[in-house]
N, C-alpha and C. Protein backbone atom coordinates (compact mmCIF):
# COMPACT_ATOMS: atom_id res chain seq x y z
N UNK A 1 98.76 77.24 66.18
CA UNK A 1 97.98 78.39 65.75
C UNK A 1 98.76 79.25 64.74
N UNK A 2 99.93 79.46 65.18
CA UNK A 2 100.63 80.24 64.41
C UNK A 2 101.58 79.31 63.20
N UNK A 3 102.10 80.23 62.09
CA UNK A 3 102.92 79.31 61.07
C UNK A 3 104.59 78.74 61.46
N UNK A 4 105.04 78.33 60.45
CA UNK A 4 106.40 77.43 61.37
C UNK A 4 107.28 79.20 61.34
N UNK A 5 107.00 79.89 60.39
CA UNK A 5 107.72 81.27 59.87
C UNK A 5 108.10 81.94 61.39
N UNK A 6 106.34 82.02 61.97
CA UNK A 6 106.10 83.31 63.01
C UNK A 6 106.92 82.28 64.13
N UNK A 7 106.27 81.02 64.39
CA UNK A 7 106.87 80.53 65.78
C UNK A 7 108.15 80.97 65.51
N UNK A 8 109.38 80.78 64.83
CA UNK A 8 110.81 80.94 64.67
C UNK A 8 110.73 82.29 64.75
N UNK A 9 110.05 83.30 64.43
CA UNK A 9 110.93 84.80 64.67
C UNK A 9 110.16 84.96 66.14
N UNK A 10 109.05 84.31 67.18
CA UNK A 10 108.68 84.98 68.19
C UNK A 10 109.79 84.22 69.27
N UNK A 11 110.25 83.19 68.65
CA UNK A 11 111.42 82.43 69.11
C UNK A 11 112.75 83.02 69.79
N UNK A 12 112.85 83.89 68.74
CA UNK A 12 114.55 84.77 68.64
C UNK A 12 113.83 86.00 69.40
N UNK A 13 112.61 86.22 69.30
CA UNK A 13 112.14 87.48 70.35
C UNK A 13 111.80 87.34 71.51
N UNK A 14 112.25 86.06 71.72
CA UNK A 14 111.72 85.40 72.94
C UNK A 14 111.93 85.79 74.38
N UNK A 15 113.64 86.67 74.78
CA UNK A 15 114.28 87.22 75.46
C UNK A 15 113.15 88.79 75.49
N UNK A 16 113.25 89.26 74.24
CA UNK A 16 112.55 90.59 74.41
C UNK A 16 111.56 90.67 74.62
N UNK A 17 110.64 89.97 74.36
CA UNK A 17 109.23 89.78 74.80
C UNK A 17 108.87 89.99 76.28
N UNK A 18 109.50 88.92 76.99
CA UNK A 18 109.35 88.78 78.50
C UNK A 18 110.26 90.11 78.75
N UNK A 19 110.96 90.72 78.27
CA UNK A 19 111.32 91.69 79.27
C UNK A 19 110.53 93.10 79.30
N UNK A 20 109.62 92.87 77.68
CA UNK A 20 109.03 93.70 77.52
C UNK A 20 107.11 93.72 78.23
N UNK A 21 107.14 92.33 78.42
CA UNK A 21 106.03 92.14 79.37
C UNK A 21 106.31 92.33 81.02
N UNK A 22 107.49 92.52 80.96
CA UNK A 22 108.10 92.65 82.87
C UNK A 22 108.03 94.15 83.17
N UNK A 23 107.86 95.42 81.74
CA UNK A 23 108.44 95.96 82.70
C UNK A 23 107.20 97.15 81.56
N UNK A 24 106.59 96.35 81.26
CA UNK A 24 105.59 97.37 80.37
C UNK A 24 104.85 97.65 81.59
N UNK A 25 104.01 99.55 81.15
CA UNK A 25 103.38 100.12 82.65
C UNK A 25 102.15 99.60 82.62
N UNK A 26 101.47 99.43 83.70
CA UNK A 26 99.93 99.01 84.09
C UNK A 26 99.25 99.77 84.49
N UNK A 27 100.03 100.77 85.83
CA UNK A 27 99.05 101.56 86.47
C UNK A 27 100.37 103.14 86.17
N UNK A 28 99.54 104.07 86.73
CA UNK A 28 99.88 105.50 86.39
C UNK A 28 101.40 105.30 87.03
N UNK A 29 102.19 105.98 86.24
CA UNK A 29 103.59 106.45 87.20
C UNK A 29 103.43 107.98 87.77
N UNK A 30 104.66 107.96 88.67
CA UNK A 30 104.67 108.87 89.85
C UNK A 30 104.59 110.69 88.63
N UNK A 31 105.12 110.20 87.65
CA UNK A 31 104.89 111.80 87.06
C UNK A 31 103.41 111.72 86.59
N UNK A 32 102.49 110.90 85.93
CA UNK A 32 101.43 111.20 85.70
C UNK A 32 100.92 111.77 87.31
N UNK A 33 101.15 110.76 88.10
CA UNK A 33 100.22 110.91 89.20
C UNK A 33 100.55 112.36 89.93
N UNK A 34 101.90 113.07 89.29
CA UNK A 34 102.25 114.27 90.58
C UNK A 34 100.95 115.61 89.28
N UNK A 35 101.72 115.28 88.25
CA UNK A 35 101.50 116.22 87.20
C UNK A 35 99.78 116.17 86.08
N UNK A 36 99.66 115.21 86.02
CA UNK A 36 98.32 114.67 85.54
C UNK A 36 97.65 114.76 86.21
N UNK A 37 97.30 113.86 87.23
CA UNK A 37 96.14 113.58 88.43
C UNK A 37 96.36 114.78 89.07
N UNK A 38 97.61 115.12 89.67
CA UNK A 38 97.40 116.54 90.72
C UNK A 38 97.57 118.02 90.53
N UNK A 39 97.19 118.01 88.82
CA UNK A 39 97.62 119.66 88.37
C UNK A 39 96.68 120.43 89.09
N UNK A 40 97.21 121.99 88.69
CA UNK A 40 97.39 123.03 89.50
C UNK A 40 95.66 123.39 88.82
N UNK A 41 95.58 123.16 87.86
CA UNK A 41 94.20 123.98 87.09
C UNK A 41 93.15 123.02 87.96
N UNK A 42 93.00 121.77 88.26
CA UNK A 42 92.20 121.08 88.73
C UNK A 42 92.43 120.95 90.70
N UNK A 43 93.21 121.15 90.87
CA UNK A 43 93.51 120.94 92.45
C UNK A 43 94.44 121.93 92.64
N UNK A 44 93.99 123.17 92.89
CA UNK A 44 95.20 124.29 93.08
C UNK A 44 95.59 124.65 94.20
N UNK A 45 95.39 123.31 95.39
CA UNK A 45 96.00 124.23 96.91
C UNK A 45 96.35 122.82 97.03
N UNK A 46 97.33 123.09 98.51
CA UNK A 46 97.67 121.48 98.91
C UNK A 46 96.79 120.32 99.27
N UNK A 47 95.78 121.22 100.18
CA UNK A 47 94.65 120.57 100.32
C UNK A 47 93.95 119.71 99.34
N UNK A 48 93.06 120.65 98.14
CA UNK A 48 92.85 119.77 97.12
C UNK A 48 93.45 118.36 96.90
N UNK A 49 94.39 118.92 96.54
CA UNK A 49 95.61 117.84 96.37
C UNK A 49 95.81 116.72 97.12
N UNK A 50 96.17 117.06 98.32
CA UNK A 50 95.93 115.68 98.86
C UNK A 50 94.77 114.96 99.57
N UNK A 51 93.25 115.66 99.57
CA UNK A 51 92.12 114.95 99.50
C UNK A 51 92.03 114.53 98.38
N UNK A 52 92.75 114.55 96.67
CA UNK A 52 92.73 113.68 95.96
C UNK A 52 93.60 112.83 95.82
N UNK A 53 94.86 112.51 96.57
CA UNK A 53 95.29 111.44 96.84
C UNK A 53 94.67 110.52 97.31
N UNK A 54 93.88 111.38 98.99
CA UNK A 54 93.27 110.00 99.47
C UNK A 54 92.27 109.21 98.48
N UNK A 55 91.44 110.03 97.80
CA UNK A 55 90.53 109.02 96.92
C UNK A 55 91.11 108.23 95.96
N UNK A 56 91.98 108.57 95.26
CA UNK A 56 93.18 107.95 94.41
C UNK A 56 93.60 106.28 95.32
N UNK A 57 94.07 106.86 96.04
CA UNK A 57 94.69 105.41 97.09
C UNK A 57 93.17 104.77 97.60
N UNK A 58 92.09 105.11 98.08
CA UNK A 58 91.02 104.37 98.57
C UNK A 58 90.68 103.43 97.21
N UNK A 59 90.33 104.31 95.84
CA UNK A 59 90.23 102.78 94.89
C UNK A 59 91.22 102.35 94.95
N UNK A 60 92.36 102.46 94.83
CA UNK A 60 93.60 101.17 94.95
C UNK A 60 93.24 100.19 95.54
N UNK A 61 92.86 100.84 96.98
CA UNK A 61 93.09 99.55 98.03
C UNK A 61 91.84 99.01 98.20
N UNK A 62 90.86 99.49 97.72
CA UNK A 62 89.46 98.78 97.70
C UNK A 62 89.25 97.90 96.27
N UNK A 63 90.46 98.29 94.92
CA UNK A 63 90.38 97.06 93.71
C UNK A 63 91.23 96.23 94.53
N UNK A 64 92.22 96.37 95.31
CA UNK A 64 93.31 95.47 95.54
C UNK A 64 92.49 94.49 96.34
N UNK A 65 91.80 95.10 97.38
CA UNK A 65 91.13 93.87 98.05
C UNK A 65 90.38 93.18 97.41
N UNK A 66 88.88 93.84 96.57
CA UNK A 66 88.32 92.90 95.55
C UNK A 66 88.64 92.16 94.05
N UNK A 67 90.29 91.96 94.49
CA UNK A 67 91.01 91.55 93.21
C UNK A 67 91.86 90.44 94.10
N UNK A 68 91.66 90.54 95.74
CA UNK A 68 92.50 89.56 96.32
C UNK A 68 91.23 87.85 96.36
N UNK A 69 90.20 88.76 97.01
CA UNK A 69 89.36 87.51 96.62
C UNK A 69 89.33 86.43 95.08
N UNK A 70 88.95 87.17 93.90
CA UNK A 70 89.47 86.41 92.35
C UNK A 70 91.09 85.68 92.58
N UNK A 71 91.80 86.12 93.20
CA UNK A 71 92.95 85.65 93.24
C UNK A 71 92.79 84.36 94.04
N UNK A 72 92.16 84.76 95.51
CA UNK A 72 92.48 83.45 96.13
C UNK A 72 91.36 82.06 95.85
N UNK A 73 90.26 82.63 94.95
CA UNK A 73 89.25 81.56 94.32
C UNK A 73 90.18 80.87 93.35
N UNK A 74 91.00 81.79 92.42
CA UNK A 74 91.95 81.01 91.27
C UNK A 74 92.77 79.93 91.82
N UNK A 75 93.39 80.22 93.01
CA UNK A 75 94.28 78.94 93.57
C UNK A 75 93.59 77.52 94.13
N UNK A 76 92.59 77.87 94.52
CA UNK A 76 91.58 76.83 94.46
C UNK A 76 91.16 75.62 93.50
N UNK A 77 91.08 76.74 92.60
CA UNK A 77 90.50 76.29 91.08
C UNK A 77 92.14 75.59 90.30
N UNK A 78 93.44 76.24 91.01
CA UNK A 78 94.50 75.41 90.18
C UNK A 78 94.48 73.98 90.76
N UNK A 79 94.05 73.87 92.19
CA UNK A 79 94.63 72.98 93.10
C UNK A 79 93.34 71.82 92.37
N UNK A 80 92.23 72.01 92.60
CA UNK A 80 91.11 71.17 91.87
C UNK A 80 91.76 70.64 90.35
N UNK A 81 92.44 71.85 89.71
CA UNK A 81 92.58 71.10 88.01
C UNK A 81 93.99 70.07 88.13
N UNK A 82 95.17 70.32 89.12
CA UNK A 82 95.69 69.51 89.53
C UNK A 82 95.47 68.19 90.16
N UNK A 83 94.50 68.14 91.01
CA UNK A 83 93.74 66.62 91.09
C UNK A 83 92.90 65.98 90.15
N UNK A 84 92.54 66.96 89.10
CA UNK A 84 91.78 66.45 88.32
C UNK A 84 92.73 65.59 87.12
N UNK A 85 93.83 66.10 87.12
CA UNK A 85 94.96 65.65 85.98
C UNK A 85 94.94 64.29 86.64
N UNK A 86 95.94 64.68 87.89
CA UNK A 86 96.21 63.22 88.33
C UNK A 86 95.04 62.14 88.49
N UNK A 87 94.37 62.12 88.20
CA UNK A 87 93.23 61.07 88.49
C UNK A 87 92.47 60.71 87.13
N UNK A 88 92.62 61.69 85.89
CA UNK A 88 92.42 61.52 84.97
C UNK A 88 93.27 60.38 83.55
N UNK A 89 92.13 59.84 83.40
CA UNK A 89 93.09 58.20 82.73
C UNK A 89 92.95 58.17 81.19
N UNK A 90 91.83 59.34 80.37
CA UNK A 90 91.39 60.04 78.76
C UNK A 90 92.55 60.84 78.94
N UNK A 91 93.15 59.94 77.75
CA UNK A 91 94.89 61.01 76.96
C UNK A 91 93.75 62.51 76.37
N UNK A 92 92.50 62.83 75.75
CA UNK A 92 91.72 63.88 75.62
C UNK A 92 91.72 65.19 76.23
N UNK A 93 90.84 64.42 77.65
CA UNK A 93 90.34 64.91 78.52
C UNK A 93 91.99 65.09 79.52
N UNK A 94 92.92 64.57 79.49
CA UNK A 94 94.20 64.91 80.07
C UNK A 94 94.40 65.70 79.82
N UNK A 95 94.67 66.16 78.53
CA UNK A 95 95.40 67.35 77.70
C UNK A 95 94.90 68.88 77.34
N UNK A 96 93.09 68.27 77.44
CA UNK A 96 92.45 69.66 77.82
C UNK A 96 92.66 70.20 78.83
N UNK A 97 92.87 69.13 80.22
CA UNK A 97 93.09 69.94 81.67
C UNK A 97 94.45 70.47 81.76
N UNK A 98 95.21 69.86 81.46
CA UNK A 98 96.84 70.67 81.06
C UNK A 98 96.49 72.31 80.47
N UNK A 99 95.53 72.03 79.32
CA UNK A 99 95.99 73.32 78.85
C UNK A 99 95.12 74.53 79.69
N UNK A 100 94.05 73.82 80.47
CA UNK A 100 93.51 74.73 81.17
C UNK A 100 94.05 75.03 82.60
N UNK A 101 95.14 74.45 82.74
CA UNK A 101 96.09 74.50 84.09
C UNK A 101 96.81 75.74 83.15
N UNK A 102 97.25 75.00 82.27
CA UNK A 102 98.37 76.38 82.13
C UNK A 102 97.66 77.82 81.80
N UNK A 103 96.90 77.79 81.03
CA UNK A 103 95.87 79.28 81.50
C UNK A 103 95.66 79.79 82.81
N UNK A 104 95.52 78.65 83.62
CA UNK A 104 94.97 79.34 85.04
C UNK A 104 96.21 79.86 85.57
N UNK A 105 97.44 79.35 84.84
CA UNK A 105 98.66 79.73 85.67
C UNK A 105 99.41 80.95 85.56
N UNK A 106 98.89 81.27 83.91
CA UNK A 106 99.33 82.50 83.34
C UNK A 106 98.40 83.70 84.03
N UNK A 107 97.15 82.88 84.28
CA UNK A 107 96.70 84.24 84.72
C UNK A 107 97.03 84.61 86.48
N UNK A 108 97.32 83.53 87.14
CA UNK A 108 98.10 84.13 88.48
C UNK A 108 98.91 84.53 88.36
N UNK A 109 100.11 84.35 87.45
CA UNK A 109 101.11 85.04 87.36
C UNK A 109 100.79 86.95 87.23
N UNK A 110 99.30 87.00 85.81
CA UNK A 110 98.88 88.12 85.58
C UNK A 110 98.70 89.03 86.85
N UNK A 111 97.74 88.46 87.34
CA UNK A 111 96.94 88.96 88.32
C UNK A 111 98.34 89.14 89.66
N UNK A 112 99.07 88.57 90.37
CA UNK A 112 100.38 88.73 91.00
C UNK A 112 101.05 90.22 90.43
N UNK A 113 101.31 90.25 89.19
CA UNK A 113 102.05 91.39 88.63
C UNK A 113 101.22 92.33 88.61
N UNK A 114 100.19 92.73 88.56
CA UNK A 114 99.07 93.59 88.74
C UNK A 114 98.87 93.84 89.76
N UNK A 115 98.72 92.99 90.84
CA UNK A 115 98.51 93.43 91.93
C UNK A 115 99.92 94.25 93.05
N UNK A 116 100.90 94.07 92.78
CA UNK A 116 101.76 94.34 93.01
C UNK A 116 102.24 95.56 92.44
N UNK A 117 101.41 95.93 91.14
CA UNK A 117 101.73 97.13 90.86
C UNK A 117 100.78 98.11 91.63
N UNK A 118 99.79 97.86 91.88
CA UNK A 118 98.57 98.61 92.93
C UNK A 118 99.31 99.17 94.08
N UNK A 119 100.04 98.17 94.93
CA UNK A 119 100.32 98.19 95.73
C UNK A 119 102.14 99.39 95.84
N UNK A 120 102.77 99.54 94.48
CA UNK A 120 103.20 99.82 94.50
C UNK A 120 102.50 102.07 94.14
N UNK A 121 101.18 101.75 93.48
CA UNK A 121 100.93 102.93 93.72
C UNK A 121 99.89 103.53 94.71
N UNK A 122 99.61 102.30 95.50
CA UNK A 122 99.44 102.78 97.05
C UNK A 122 100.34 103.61 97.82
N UNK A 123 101.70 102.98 97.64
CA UNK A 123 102.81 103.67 98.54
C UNK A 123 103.02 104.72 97.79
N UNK A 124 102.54 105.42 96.30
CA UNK A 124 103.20 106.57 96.07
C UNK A 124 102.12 107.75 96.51
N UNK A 125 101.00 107.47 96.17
CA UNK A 125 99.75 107.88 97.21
C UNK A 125 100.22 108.47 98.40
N UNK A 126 100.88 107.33 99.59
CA UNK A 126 100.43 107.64 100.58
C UNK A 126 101.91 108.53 101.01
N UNK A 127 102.81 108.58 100.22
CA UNK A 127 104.65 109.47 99.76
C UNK A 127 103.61 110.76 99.62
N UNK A 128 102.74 111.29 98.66
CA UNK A 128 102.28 112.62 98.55
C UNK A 128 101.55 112.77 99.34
N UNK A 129 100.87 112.30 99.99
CA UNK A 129 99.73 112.84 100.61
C UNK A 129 101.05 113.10 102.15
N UNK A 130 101.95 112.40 102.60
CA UNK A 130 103.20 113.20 103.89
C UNK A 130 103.13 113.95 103.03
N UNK A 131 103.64 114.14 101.58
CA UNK A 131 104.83 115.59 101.30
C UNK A 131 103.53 116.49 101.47
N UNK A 132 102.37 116.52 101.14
CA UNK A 132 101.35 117.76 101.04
C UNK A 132 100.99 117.87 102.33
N UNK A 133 101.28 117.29 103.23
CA UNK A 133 100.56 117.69 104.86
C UNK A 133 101.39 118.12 105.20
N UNK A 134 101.33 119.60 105.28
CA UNK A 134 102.68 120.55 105.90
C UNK A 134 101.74 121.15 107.78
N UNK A 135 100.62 120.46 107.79
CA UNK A 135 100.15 121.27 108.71
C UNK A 135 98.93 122.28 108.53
N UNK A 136 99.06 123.05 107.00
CA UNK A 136 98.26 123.84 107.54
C UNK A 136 96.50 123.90 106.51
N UNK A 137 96.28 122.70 106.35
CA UNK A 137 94.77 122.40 106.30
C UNK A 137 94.42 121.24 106.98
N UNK A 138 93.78 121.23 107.20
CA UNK A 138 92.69 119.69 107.86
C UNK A 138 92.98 118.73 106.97
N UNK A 139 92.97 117.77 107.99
CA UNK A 139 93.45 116.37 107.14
C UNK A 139 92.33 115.29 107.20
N UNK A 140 91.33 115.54 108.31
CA UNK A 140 90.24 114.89 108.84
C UNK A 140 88.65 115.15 108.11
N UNK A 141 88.76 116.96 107.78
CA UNK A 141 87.30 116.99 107.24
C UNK A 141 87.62 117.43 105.92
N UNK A 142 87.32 116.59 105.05
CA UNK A 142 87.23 117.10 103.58
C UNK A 142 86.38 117.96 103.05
N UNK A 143 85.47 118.81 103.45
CA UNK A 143 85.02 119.98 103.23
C UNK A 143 85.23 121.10 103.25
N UNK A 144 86.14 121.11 104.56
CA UNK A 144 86.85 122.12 105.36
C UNK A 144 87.63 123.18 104.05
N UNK A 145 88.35 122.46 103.36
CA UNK A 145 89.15 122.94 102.40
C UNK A 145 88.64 123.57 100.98
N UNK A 146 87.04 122.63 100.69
CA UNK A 146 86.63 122.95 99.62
C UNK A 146 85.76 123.99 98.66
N UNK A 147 85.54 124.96 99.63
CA UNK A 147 85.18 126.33 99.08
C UNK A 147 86.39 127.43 98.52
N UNK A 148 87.66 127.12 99.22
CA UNK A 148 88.62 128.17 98.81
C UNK A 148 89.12 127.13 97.69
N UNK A 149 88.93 125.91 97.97
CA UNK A 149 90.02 125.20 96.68
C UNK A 149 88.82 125.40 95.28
N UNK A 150 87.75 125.52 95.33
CA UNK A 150 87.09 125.36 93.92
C UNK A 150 86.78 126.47 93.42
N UNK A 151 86.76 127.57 94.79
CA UNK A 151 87.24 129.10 94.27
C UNK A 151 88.32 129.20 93.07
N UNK A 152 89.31 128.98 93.42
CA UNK A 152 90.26 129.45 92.43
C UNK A 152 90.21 128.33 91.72
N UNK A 153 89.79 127.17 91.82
CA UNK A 153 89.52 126.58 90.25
C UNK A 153 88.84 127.15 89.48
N UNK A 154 87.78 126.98 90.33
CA UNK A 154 86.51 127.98 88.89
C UNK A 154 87.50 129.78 88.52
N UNK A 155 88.05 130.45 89.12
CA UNK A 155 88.84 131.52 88.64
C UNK A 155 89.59 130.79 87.15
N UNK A 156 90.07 130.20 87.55
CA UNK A 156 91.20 129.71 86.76
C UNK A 156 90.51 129.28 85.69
N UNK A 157 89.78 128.75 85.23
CA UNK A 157 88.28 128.08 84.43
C UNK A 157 88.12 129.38 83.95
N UNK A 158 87.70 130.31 84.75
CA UNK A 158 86.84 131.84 84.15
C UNK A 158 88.52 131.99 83.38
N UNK A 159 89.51 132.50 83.38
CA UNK A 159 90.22 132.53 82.62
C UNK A 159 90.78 132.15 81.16
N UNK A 160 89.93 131.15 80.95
CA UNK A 160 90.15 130.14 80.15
C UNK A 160 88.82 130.33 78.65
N UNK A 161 87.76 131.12 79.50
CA UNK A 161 86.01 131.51 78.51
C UNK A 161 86.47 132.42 77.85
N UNK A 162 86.48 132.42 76.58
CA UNK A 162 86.15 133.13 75.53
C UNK A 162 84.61 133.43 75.03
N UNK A 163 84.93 134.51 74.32
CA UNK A 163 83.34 134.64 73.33
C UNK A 163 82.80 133.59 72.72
N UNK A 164 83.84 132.66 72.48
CA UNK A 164 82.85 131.21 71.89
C UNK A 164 83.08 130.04 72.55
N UNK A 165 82.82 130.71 74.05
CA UNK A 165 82.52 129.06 74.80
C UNK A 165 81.05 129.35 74.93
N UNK A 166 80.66 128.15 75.03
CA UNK A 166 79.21 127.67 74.99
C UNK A 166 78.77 128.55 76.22
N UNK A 167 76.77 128.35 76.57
CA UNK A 167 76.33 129.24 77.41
C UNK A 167 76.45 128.16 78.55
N UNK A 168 76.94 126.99 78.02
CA UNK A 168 76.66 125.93 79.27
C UNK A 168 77.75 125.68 79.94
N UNK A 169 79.05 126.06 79.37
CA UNK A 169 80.31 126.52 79.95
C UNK A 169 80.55 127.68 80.73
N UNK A 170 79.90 128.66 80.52
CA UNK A 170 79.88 129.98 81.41
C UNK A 170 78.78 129.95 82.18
N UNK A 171 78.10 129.19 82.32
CA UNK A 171 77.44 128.83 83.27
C UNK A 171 78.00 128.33 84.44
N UNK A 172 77.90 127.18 84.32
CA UNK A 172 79.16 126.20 84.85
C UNK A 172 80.03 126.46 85.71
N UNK A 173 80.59 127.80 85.08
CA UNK A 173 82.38 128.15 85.69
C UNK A 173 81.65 129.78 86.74
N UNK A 174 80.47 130.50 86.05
CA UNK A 174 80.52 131.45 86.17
C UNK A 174 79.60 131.90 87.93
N UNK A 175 78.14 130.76 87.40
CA UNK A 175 77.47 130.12 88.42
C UNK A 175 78.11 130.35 89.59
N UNK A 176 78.29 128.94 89.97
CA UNK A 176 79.43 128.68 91.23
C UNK A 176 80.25 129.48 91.46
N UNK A 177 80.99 130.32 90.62
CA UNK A 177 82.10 131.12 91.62
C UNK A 177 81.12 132.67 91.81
N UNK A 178 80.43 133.26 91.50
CA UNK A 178 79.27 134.01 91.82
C UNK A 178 79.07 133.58 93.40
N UNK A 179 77.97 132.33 93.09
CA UNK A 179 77.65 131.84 94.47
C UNK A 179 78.63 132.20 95.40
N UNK A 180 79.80 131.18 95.23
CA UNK A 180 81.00 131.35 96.50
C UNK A 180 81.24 132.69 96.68
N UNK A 181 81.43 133.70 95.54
CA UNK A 181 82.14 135.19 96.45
C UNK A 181 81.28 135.86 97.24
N UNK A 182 79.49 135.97 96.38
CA UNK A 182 78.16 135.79 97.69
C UNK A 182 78.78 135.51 99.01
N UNK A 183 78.95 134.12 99.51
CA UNK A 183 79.34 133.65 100.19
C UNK A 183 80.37 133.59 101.91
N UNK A 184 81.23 134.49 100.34
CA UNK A 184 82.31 134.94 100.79
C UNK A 184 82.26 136.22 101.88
N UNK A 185 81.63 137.05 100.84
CA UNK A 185 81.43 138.58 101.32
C UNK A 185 80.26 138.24 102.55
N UNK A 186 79.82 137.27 102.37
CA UNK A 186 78.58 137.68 103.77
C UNK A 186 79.01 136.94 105.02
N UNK A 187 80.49 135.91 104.90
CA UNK A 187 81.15 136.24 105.65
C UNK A 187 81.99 137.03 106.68
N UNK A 188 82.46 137.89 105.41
CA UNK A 188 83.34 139.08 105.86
C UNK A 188 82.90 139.93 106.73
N UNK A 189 81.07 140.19 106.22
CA UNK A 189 80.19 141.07 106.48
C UNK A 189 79.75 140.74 107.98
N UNK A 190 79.74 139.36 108.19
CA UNK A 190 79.55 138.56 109.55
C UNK A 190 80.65 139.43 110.53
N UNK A 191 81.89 138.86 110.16
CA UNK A 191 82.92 138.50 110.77
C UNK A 191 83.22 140.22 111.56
N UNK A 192 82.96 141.14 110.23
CA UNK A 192 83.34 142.43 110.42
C UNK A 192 82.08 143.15 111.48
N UNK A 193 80.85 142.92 111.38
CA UNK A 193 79.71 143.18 112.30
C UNK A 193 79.96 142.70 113.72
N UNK A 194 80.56 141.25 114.00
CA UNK A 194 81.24 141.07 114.79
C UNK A 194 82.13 141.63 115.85
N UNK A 195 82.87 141.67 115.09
CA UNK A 195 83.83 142.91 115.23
C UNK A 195 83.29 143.99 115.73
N UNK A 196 82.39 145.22 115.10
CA UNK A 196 81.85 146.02 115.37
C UNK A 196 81.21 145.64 116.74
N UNK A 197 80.55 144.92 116.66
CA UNK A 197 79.57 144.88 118.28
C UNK A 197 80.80 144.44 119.13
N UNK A 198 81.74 143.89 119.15
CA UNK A 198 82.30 143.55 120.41
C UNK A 198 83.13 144.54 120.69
N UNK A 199 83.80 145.96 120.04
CA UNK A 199 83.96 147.37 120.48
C UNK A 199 83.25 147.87 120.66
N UNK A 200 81.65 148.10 120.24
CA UNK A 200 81.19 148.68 120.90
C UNK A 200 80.49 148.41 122.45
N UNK A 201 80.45 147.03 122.78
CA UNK A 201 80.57 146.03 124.06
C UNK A 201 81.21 146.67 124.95
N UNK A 202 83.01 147.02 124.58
CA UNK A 202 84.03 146.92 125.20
C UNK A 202 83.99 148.41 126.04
């Protein structure tokens, strides 16, 4: 495919290549994932935070599984093109199955290194989500957390509107945190009426 020129210089790059295919990134590293995926403007309590780990790690481990099935159909499919060589007697038809062995082989190798990187950001997943469980939110109901955590997102959002953000942006940000302090206060208003009747009970 290539000229006699290129084969000879991918030749002498031959060392760098593979090391540069060994160690090039696939999936997010631990600083995207602390600083990217878990910033403060988008997930500003621990909570947040680590109910978005768990969803983070659930696709992991739900591509990893439906990426284990393609994997274990491929070994199948090597073991078939391997009997098919040996039994094959067309120098043609030999040499096509060779080259379609060695495709199938490159791509287990692919698919191995990929998957292994999943697995490696499973475990960093499941490293933040200990460091963020100090105890003091729920770890069981993911709702539990999500009125105070989108509170101060949307704050943090309202911070951010100028005179020339759109009406569909101050909507958006302005809406919802309206609603929630509503919310909020007719809590308080609960909690404090409460209060009131059970001194005057007492």
């Amino acid at each position: 495919m290539l000229k006699k020129e290129h084969n000879k210089f991918l030749k002498e790059l031959k060392a760098e290549l593979e090391d540069t295919h060994s160690k090039v990134q696939i999936y997010r590293t631990e600083t995207e994932m602390r600083y990217s995926v878990l910033n403060d403007g988008k997930h500003p309590t621990k909570a947040s935070k680590y109910w978005q780990c768990v969803r983070e790690q659930n696709v992991f481990y739900t591509n990893l599984r439906e990426e284990s099935y393609g994997y274990r159909k491929l070994l199948v499919e090597i073991k078939k093109l391997e009997r098919s060589i040996e039994n094959e007697k067309d120098e043609l038809e030999l040499e096509l199955l060779e080259i379609k062995l060695e495709e199938k082989l490159w791509e287990k190798e692919e698919r191995e290194r990929m998957g292994a990187d999943r697995v490696r950001e499973i475990e960093h997943w499941s490293r933040l989500k200990k460091e963020l469980d100090d105890g003091s939110f729920d770890t069981q109901n993911v709702n539990a957390h999500q009125k105070e955590s989108l509170k101060l997102q949307l704050q943090e959002r309202a911070k951010n509107l100028t005179p020339g953000s759109s009406q569909g942006e101050m909507i958006n940000v302005i809406g919802p945190l309206k609603t929630i302090d509503e919310d909020f206060k007719k809590q308080i208003e609960a909690q404090e009426k409460a209060m009131l009747n059970g001194e005057n009970n007492s």
